[in-house]
N, C-alpha and C. Protein backbone atom coordinates (compact mmCIF):
# COMPACT_ATOMS: atom_id res chain seq x y z
N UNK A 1 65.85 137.06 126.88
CA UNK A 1 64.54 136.51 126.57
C UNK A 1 64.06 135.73 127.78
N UNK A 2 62.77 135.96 128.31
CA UNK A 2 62.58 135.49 129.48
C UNK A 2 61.76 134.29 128.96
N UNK A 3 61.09 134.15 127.96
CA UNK A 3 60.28 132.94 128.12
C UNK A 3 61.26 132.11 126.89
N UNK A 4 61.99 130.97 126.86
CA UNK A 4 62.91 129.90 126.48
C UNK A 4 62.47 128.61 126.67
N UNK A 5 62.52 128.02 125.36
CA UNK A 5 62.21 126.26 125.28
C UNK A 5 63.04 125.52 126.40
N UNK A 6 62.61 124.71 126.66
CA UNK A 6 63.38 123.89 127.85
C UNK A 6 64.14 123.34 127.49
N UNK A 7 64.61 122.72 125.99
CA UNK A 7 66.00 122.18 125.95
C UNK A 7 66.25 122.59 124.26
N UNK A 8 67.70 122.35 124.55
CA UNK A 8 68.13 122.72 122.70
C UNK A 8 68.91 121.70 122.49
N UNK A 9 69.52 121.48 121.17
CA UNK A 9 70.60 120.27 120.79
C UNK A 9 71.62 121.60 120.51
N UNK A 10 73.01 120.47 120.89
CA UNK A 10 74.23 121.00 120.83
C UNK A 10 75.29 120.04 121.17
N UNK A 11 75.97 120.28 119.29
CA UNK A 11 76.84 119.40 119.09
C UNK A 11 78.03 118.55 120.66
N UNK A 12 78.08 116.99 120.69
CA UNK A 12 79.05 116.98 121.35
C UNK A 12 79.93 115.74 120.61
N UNK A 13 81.00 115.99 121.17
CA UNK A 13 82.34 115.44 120.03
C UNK A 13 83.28 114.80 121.06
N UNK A 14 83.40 113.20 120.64
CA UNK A 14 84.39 112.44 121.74
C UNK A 14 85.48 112.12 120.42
N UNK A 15 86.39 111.49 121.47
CA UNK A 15 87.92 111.16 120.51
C UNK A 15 88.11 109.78 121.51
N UNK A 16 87.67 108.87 120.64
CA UNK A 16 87.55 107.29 121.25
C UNK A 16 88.81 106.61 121.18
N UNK A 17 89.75 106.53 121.85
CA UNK A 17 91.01 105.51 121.36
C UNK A 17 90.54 104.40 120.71
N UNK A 18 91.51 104.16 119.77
CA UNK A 18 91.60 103.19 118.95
C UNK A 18 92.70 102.05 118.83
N UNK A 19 93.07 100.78 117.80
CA UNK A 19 94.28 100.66 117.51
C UNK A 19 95.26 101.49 116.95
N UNK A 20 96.49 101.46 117.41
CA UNK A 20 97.71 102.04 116.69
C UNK A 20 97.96 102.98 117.56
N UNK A 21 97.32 103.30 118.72
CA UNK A 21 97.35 105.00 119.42
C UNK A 21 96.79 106.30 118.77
N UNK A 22 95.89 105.68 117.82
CA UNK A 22 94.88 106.77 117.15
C UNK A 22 93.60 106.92 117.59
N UNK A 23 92.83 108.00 117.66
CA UNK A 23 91.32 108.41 118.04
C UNK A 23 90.64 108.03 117.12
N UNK A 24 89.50 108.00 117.64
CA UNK A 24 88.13 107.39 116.36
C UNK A 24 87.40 109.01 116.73
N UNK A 25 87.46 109.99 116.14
CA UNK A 25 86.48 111.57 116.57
C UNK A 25 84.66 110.73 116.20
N UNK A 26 84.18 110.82 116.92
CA UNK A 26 82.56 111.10 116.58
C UNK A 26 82.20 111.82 116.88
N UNK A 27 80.76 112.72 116.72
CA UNK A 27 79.99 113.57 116.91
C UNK A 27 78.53 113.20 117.27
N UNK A 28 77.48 113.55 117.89
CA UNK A 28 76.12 113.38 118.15
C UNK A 28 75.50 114.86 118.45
N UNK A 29 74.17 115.07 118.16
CA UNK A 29 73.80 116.24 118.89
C UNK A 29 72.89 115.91 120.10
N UNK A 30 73.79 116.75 121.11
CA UNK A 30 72.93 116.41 122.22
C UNK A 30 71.36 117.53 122.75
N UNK A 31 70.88 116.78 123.66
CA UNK A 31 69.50 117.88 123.87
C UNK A 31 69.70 118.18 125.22
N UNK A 32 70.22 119.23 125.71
CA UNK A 32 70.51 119.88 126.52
C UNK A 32 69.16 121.10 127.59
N UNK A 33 69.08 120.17 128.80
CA UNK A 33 68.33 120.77 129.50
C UNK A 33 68.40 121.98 129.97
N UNK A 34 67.14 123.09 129.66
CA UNK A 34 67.98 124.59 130.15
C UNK A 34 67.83 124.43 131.55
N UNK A 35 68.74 124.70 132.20
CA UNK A 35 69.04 124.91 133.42
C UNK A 35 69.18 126.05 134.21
N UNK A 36 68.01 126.27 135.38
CA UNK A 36 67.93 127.68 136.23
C UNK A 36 69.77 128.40 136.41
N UNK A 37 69.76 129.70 136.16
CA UNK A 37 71.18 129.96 136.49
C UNK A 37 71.83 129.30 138.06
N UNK A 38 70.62 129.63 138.86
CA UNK A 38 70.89 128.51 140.47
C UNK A 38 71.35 127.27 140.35
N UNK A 39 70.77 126.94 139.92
CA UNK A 39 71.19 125.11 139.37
C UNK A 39 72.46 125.04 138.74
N UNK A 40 72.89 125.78 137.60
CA UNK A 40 73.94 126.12 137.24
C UNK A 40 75.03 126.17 138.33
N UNK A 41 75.02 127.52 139.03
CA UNK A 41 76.17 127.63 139.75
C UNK A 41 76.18 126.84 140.78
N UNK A 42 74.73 125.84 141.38
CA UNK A 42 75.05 124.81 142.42
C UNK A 42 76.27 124.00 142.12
N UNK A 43 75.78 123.16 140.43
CA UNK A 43 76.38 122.19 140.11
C UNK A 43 77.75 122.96 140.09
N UNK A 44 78.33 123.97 139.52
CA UNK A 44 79.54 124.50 139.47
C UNK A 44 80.54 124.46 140.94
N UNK A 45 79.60 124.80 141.91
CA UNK A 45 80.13 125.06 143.81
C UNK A 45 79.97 123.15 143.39
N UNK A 46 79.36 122.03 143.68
CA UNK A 46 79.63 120.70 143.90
C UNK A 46 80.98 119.94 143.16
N UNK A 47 81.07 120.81 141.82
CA UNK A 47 82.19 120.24 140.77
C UNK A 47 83.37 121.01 141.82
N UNK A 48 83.66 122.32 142.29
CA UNK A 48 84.80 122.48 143.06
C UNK A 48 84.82 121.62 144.08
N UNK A 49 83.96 121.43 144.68
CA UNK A 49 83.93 120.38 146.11
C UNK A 49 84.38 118.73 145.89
N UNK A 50 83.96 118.59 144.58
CA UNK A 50 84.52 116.70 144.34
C UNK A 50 83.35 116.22 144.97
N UNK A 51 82.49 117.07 144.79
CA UNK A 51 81.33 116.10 145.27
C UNK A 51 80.05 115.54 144.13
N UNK A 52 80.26 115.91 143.07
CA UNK A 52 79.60 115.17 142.02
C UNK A 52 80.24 114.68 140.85
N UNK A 53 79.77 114.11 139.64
CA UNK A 53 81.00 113.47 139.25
C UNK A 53 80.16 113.56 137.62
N UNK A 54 81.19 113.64 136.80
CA UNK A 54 80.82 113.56 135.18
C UNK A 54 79.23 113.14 134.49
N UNK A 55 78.91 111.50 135.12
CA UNK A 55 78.06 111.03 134.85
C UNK A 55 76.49 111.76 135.63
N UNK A 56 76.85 111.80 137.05
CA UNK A 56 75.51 112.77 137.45
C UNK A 56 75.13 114.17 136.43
N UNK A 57 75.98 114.78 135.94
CA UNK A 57 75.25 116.22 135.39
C UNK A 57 75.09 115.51 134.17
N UNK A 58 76.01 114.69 133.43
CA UNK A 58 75.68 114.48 132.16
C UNK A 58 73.81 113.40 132.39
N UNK A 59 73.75 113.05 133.15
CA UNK A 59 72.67 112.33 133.31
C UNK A 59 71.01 113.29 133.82
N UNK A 60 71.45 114.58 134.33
CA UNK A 60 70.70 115.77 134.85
C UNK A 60 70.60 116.16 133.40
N UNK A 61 71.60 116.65 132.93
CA UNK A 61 71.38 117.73 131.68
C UNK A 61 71.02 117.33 129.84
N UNK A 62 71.50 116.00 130.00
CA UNK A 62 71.17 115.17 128.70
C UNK A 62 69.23 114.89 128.71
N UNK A 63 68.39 115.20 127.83
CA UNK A 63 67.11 115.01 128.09
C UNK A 63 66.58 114.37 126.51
N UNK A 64 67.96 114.16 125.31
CA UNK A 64 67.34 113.32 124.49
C UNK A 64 68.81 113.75 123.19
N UNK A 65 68.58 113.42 122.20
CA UNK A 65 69.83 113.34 121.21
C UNK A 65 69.37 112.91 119.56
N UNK A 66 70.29 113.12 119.04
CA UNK A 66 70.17 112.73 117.73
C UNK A 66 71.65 112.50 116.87
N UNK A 67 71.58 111.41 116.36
CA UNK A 67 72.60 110.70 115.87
C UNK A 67 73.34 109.29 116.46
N UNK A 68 72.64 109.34 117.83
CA UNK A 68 73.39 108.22 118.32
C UNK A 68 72.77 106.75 117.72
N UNK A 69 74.00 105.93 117.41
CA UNK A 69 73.26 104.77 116.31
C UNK A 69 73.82 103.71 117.27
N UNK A 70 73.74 102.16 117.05
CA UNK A 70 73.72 101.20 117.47
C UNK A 70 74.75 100.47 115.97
N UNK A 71 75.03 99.02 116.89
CA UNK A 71 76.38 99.03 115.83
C UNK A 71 75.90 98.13 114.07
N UNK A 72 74.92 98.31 113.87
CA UNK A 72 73.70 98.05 112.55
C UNK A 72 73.49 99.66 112.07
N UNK A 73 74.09 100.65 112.55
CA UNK A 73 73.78 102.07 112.35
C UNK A 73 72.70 102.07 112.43
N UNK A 74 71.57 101.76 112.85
CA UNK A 74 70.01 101.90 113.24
C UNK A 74 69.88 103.08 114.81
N UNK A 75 69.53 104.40 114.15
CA UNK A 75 68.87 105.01 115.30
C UNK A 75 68.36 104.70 116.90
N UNK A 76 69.09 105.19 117.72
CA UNK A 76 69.08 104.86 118.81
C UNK A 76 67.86 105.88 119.60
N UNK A 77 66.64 105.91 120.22
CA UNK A 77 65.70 106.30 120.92
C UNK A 77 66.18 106.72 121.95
N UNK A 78 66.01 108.08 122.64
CA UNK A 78 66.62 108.00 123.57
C UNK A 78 65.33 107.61 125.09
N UNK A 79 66.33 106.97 125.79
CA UNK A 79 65.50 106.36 126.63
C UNK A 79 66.51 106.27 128.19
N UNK A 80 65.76 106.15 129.28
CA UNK A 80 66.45 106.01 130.60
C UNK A 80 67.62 104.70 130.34
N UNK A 81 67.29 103.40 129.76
CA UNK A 81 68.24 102.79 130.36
C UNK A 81 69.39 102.87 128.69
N UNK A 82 69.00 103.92 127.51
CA UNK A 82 70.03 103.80 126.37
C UNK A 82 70.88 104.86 127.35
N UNK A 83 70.44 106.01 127.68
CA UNK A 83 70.85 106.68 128.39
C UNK A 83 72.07 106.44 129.46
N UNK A 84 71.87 105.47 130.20
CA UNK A 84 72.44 104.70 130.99
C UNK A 84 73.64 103.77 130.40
N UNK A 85 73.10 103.23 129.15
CA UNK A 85 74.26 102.59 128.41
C UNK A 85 75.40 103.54 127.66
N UNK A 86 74.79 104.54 127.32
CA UNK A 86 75.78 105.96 126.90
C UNK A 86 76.49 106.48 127.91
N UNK A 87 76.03 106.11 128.95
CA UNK A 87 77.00 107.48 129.95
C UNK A 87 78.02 105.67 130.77
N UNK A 88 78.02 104.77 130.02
CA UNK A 88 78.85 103.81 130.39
C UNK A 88 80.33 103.50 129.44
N UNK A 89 79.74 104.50 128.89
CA UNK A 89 81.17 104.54 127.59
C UNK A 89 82.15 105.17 127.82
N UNK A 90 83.25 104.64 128.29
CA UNK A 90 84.56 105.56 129.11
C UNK A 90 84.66 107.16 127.77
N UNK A 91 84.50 107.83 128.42
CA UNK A 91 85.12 109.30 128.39
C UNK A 91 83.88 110.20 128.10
N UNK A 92 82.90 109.31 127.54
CA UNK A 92 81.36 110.11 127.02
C UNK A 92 80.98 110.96 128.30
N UNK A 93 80.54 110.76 129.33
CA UNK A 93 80.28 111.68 130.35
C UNK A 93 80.87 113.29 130.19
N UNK A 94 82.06 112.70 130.51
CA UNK A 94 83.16 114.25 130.49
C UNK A 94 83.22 114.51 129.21
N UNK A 95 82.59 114.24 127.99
CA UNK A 95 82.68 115.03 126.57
C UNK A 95 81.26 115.80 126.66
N UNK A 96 79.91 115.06 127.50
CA UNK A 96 78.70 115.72 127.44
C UNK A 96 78.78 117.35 128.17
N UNK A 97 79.45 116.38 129.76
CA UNK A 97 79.61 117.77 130.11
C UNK A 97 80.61 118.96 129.74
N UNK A 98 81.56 118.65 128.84
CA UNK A 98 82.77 119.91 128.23
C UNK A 98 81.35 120.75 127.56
N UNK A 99 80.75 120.01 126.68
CA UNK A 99 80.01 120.18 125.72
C UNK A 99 78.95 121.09 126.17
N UNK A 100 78.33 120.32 127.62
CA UNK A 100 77.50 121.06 128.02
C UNK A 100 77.63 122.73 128.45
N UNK A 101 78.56 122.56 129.19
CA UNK A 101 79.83 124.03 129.60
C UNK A 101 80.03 124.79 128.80
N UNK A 102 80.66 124.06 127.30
CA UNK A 102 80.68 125.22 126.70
C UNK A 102 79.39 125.73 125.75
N UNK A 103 78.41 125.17 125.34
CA UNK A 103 77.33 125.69 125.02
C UNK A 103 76.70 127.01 126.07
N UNK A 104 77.17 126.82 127.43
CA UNK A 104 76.71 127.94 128.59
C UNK A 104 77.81 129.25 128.09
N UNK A 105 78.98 129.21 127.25
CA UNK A 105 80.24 130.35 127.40
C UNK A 105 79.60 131.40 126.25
N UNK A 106 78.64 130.91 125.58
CA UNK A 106 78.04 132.06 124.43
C UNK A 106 79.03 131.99 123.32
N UNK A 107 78.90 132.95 122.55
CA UNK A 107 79.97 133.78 121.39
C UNK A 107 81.10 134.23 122.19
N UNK A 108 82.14 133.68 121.41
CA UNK A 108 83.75 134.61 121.95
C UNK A 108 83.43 136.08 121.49
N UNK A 109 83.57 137.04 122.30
CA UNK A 109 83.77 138.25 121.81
C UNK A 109 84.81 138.67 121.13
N UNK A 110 84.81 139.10 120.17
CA UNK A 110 85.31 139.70 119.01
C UNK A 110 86.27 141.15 119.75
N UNK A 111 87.94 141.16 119.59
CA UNK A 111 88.46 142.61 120.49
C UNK A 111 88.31 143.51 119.37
């Protein structure tokens, strides 16, 4: 399909340490910027190089969300500097971008 909305939501899922050595799993849906296949494989050639880092793509490719709450569970807006406070949450970056990655792998094919 050549003509495509510029972004979609797609689930992403962190595992927050907790007390005891247990995870806290949450979920949010993120809004995921479509990205030129160029852009794609740039960022892919910079991730082999060590030259960009979790928070830059998750900060390129994140363009808005739903579910993320505040600790009153009151809806969080997404905005440049909530944005900024999300991608400050140790491991959130590298869950946007798994997330982001694998939303790009399609359907497993079926043998």
């Amino acid at each position: 399909v050549l003509k495509q909305s510029s972004s979609y939501l797609w689930p992403v899922t962190i595992e927050i340490p907790t007390d005891g050595g247990r995870h806290d799993k949450q979920t949010f849906d993120a809004e995921f910027k479509r990205l030129p296949q160029s852009r794609i494989r740039e960022i892919g050639k910079l991730i082999e190089d060590g030259e960009i880092l979790d928070g830059a793509i998750a900060a390129e490719v994140l363009v808005g969300w739903a579910g993320i709450t505040d600790a009153d569970a009151k809806d969080v807006p997404f905005s440049q500097g909530a944005l900024e406070q999300l991608l400050d949450v140790p491991l959130l970056a590298t869950a946007i971008v798994m997330a982001y990655f694998s939303s790009l792998q399609g359907a497993k094919r079926k043998n």
